[in-house]
Every structure is written in C-alpha cells, then in structure tokens.
Protein backbone atom coordinates (compact mmCIF):
# COMPACT_ATOMS: atom_id res chain seq x y z
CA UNK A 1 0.00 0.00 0.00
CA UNK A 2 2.90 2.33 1.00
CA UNK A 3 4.45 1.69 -2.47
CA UNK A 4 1.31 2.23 -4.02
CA UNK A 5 1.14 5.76 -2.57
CA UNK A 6 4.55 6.70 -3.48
CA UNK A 7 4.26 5.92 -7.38
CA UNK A 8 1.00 7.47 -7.25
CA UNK A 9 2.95 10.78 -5.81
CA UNK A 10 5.54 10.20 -8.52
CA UNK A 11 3.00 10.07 -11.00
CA UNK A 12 1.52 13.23 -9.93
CA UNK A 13 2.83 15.47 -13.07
CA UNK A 14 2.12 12.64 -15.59
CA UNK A 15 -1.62 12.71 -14.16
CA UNK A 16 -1.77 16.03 -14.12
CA UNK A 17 -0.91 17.21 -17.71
CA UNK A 18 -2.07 14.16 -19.60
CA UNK A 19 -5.15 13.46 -17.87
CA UNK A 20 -6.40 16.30 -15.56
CA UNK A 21 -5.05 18.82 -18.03
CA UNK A 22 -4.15 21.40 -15.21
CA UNK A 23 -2.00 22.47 -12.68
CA UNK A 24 -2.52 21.95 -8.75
CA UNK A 25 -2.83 25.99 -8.14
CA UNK A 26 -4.68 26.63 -11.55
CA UNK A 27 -7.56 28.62 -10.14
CA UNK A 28 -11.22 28.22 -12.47
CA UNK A 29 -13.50 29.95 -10.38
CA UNK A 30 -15.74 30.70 -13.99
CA UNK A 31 -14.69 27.49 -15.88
CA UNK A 32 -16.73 25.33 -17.19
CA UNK A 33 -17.12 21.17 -17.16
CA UNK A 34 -18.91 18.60 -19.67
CA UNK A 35 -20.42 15.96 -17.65
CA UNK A 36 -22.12 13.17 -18.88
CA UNK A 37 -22.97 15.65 -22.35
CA UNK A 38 -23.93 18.75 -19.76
CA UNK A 39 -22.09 22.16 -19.57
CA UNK A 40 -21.87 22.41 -15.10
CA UNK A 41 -20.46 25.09 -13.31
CA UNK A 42 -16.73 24.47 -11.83
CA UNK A 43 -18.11 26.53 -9.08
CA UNK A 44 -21.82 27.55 -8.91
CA UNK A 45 -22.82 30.67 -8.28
CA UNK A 46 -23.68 30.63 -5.00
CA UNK A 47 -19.69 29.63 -4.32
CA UNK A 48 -20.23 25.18 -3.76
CA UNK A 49 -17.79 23.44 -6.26
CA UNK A 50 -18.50 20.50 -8.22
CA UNK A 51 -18.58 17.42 -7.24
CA UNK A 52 -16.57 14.19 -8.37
CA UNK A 53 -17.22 13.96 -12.02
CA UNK A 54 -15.62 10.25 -12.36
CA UNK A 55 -14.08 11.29 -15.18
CA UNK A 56 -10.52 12.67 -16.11
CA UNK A 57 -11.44 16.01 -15.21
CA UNK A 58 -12.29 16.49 -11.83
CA UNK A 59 -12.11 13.02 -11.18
CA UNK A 60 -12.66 14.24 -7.21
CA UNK A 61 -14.40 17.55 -8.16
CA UNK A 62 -13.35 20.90 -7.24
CA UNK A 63 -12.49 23.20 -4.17
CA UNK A 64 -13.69 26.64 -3.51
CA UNK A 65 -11.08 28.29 -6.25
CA UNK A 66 -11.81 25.50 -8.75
CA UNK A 67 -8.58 23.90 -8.71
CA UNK A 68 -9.11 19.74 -9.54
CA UNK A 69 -8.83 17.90 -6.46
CA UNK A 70 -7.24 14.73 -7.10
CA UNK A 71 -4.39 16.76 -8.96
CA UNK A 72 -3.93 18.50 -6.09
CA UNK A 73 -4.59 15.24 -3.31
CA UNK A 74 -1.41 13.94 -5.81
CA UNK A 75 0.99 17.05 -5.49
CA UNK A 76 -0.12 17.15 -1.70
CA UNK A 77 0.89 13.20 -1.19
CA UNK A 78 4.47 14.59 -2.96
CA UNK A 79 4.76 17.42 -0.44
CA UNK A 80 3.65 15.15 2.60
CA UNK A 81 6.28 12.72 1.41
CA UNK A 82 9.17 14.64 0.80
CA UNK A 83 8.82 16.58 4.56
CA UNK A 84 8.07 13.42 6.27
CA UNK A 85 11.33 11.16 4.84
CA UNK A 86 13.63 14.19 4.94
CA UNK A 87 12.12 15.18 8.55
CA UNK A 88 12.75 11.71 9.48
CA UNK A 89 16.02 11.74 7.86
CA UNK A 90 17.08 14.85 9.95
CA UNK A 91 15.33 13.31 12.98
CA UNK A 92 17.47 9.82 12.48
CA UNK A 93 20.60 11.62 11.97
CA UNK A 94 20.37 14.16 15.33
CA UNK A 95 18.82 11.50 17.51
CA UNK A 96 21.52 8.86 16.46
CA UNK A 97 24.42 11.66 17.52
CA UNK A 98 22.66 12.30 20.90
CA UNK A 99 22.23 9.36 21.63
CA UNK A 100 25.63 8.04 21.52
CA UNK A 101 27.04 10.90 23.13
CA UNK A 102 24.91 11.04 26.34
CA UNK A 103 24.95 7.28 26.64
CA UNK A 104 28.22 6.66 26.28
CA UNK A 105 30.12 9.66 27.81
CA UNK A 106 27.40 9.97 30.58
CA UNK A 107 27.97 12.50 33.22
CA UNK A 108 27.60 16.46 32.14
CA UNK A 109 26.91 15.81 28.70
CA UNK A 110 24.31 13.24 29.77
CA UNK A 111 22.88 15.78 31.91
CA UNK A 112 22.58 18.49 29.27
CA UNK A 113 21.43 15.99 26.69
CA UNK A 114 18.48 14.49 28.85
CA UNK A 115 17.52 17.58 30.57
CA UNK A 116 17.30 19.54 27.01
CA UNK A 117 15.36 15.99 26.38
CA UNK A 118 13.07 16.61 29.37
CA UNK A 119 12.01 20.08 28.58
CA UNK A 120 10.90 19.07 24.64
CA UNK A 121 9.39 16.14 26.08
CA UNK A 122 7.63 18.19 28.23
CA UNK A 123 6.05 21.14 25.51
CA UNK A 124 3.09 18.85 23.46
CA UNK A 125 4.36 18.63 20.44
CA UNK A 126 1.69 20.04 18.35
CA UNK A 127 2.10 23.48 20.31
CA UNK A 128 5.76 23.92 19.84
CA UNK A 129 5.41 23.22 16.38
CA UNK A 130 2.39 25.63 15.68
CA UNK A 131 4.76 28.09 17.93
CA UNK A 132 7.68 27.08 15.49
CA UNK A 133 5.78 27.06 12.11
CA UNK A 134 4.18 30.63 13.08
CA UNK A 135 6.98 32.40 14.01
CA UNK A 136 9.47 30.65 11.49
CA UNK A 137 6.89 31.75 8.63
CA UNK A 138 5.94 35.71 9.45
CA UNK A 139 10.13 36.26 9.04
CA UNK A 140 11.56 33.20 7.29
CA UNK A 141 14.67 31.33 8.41
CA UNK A 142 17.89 33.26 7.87
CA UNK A 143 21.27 32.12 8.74
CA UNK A 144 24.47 33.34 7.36
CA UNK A 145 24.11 32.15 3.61
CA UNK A 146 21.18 29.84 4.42
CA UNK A 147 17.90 31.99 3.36
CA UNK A 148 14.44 30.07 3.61
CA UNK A 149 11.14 32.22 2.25
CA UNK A 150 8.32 31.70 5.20
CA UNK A 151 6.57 29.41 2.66
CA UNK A 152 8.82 27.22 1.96
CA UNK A 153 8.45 23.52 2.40
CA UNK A 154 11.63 23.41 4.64
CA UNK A 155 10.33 25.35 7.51
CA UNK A 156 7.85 22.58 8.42
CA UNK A 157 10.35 19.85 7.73
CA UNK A 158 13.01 21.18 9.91
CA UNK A 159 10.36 21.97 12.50
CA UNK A 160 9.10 18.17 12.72
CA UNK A 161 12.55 17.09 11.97
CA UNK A 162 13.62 18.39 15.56
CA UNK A 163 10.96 18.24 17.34
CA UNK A 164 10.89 14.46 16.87
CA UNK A 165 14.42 13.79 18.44
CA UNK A 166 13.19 13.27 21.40
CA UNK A 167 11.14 9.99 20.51
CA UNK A 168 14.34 8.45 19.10
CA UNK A 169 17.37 9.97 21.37
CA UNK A 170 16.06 8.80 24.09
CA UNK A 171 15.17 5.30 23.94
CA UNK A 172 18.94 4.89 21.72
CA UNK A 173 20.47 6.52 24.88
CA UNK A 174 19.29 3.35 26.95
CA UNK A 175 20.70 0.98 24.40
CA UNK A 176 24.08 2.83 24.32
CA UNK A 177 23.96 2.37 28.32
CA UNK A 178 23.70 -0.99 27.93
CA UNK A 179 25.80 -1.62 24.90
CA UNK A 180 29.21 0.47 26.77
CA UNK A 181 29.43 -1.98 29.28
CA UNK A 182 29.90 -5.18 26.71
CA UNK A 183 32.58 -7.13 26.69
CA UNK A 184 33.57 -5.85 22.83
CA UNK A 185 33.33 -2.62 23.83
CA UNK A 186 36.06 -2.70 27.04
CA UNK A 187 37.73 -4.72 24.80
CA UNK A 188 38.00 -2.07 22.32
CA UNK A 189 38.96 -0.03 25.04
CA UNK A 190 41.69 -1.80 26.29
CA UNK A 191 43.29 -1.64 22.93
CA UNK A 192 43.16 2.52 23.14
CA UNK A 193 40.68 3.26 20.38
CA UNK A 194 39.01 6.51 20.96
CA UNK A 195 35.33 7.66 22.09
CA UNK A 196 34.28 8.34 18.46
CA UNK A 197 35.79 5.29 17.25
CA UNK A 198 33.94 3.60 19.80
CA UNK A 199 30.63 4.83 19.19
CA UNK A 200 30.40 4.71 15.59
CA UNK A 201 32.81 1.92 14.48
CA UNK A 202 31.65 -0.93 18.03
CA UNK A 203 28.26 0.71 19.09
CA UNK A 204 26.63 2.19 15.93
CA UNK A 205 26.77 -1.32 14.55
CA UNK A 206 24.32 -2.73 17.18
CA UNK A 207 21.61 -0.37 17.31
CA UNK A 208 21.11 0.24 13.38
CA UNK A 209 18.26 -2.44 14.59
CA UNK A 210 16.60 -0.41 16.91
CA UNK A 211 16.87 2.64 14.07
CA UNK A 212 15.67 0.52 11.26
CA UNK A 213 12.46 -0.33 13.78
CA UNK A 214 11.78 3.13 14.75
CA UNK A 215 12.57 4.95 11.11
CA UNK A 216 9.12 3.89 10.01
CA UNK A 217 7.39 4.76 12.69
CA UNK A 218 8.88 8.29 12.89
CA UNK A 219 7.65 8.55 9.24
CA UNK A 220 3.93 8.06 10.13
CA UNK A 221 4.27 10.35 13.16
CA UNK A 222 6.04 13.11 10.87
CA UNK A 223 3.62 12.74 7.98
CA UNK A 224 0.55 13.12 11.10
CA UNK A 225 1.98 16.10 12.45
CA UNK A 226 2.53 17.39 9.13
CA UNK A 227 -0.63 17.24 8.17
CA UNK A 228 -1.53 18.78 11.47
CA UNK A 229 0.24 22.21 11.23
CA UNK A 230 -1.01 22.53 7.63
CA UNK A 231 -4.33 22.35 8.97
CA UNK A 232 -3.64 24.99 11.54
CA UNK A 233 -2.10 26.87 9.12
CA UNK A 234 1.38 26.61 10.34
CA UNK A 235 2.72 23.92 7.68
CA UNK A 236 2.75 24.03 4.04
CA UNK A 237 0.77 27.48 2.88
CA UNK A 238 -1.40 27.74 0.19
CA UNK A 239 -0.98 27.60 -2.87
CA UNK A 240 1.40 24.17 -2.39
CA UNK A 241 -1.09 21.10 -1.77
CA UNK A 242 -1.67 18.93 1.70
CA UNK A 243 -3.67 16.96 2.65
CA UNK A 244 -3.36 19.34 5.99
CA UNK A 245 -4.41 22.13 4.01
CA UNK A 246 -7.00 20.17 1.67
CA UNK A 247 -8.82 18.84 4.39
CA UNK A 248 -9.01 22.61 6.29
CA UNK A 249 -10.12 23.93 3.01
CA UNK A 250 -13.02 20.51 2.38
CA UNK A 251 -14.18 21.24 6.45
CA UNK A 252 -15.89 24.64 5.26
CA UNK A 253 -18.13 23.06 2.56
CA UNK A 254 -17.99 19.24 4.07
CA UNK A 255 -21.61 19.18 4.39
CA UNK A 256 -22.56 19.87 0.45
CA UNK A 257 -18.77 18.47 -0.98
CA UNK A 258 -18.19 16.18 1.64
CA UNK A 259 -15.27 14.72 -0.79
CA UNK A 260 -13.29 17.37 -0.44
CA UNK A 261 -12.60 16.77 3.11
CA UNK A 262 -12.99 12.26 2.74
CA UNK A 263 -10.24 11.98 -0.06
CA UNK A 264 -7.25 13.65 2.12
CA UNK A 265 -8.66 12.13 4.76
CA UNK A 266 -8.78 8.80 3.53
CA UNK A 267 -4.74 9.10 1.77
CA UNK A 268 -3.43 10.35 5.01
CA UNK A 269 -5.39 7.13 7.07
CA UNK A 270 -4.04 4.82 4.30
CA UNK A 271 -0.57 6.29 4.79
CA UNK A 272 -0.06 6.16 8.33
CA UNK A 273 -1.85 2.22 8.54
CA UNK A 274 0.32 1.11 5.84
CA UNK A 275 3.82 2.52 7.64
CA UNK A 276 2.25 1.07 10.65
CA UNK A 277 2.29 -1.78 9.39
CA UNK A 278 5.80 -1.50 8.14
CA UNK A 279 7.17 -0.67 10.98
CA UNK A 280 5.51 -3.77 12.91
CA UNK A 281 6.77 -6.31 10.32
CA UNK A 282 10.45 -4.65 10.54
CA UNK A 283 10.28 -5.40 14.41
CA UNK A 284 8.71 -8.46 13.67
CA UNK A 285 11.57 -9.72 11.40
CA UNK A 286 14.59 -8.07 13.48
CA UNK A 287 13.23 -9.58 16.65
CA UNK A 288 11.66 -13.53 16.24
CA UNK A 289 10.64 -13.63 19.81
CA UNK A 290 8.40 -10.66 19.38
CA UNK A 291 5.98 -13.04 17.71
CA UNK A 292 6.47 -15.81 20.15
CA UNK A 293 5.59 -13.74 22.49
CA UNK A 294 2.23 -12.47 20.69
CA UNK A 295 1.44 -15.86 20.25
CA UNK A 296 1.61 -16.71 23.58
C-alpha cells in the first residue's frame, strides 16, 4: 500500500498534464465542465464546487477556487512525502548523535542531553510546532548564507525534523547504556581506540536495529503532524497542496462536498496504517521472539 502511494505521488505530473489537463494551483473559479454531455459550473454561483465527475477532469471535483482535487490530493501526497522522509532523515541523523554521546560519555553531557530531552518532552508537540511554524513563517529562516522564504516547504520539515528527536534519542540513549558496558566494547577499550571510534565503528553497529524499527514509525508520526500544522495553518501554505491544508479547506463546505474533506482524509489514514504496518513487520523480522511472544 505504501508503495502504491509513493508511485501514485511520482506520477503526480504525468496525471496532471495528460489526464487532468491542469496544474494543482490553476484557479477556475468561472470554468466550465462537460459531464455526462452537460455544460456544469466548476463553481456555482452561489460559491459550492463540483462534485466528483468520475471522469478525467475532476475526477474528485473541485475546491472553492476551482482547482481539480485529485491533482492537487497527488501534489499534496508529494509534499507530505518529501517533509516526512527528509524530517525523518534529519530526525534519524540528530537523535543517532545524541544518543551516543549522552549514553556513552554519561555525566555532564548526559545531563545536558536528557535535561534539554526533558524540557521538549515536556512542551506537546503540536504546540511547539504551531509556535515554530508561526513564528518561522511571518520572518523566514535566515542564517548566514542559508535563506528560507516563510513558505517554503523546509520550515515545516526542519520543524518536525527536531521536534521528533526526542522519541528516538532517548530510547537509543538506553541501548548505548547498555551496549558500553559489553565485553567488545572494554575490549575495544583496552586496545586505546578513541570515544568516536567507539561509538560509531563498536556501538553504531548494534543499534542500526533499533533505528531501522523506529525509522518507520517516525515517518507516520512526521507525515501526522505534518498534516496537522497545515491544517492549523502553520505547515505548508497555500498555494502548495496537503492533505493538511486540503482537508481545512473541504471542512468549510464538508456538508454539500463532503469529498473534499474524505479523499485527504482517507490518503493520510491509508498512509499512516500502511507505515504502521511497516514498521511492525520490521520489528517483527529483526526480533523472532516478538511473535512468540504475541502468540503466547
């Protein structure tokens, strides 16, 4: 299912200009649509879009600005993708190097590590990142030649990227605990290799398990939270696609285009089931005894 919804993302542009015909911000408030032989309104009158026509224009019917929905749910599962693998990636990456440094040195860094830990643990994580995305977006990000617009997609995925370290640094700082005081490891300190040799080249090695387990998982979370700041308005802004956004826009006309609101909806339930489901074979498959266990 996952795979399915990445080639469908890929095949977003393809869909778009041979089938759809448009673009995912092409407004057509006053345009016009043949179904089944009849001339209908992209948008009536009285403001309600069309609804799905079944048919390779506005297969999903319309929003409010009478931009094609299922062009747009397409370019929106690209968007969702791309900020939820890279905000993973960055998430991996940080979590990975904090971990390994307060587990294995311990002691002040430790203390700086899990206290900094303690206090994002403590802020829920949809507030900080509504406090992030708001304030990132009004000014941009600006640092020395680095230069981010306040609409750009990398605001939210550096936002989710760090606010998620804490669900991975944490649990890899227990394993490093554990994994320092192994016979391999005082081994390789008897023979003088260094901290970072240590860590990366003897520890690193043993909890790429736990990381392959938890990547996943972070991936669903990031592409829920995602989709939560867009809907706030703190994510991806208008006119880029998400389902975030998409199913904000579908809540003010759910009741006479409830598809508006059902198709995001629906891709974004699909998503985060399917890399559920990853995730639980991946732990299933690294660890045997998990199922035992189940079973018993």
């Amino acid at each position: 299912m996952f795979v399915l919804l990445v080639v469908m993302a890929l095949c977003a542009p393809l869909y778009a200009k041979h089938v759809a015909h448009t673009t995912p911000d092409r407004n057509n408030i006053t345009g016009k649509v043949t179904v089944g032989g009849e001339q209908r309104d992209v948008v009536s009158l009285d403001g309600i879009p069309i609804g799905p026509t079944w048919q390779g224009e506005y297969l999903l019917g319309a929003d409010q600005n009478g931009r094609d929905v299922a062009v747009r749910l397409l370019y929106g599962a690209r968007n969702s993708m791309f900020i939820a693998l890279t905000a993973t990636a960055i998430t991996t990456i940080l979590g990975i190097i904090l971990g390994l440094l307060a587990g294995y040195y311990r002691g002040v860094v430790d203390w700086i590590i899990s206290r900094s830990m303690d206090v994002l643990w403590a802020i829920p994580v949809l507030l900080l990142g509504v406090a992030l995305g708001v304030s990132l977006a009004l000014g941009g990000v600006k640092l020395g030649p680095l230069e981010l617009s306040g609409d750009s997609l990398w605001i939210p995925t550096l936002i989710i990227g760090v606010v998620g370290v804490v669900y991975l640094a944490r649990p890899l700082r227990g394993e490093v605990l554990r994994l320092r005081e192994q016979e391999f490891v005082e081994a390789a300190r008897a023979q003088g290799a260094s901290g970072p040799r240590i860590m990366f080249g003897e520890i690193f090695p043993n909890i790429i398990a736990t990381v392959l387990v938890f990547f996943p998982l972070l991936v669903a979370n990031a592409v829920l939270l995602e989709a939560a700041l867009s809907f706030l308005g703190a994510g991806v802004r208008d006119p880029d696609p998400s389902w975030g956004t998409m199913i904000g826009e579908g809540e003010k006309v759910i009741i006479t285009q409830p598809a508006l609101t059902i198709a995001p909806g629906l891709m974004l339930v699909l998503t985060v089931l399917s890399l559920n489901v990853v995730g639980e074979a991946v732990r299933e498959a690294i660890d045997p005894r998990a199922r035992v266990r189940l079973e018993q």
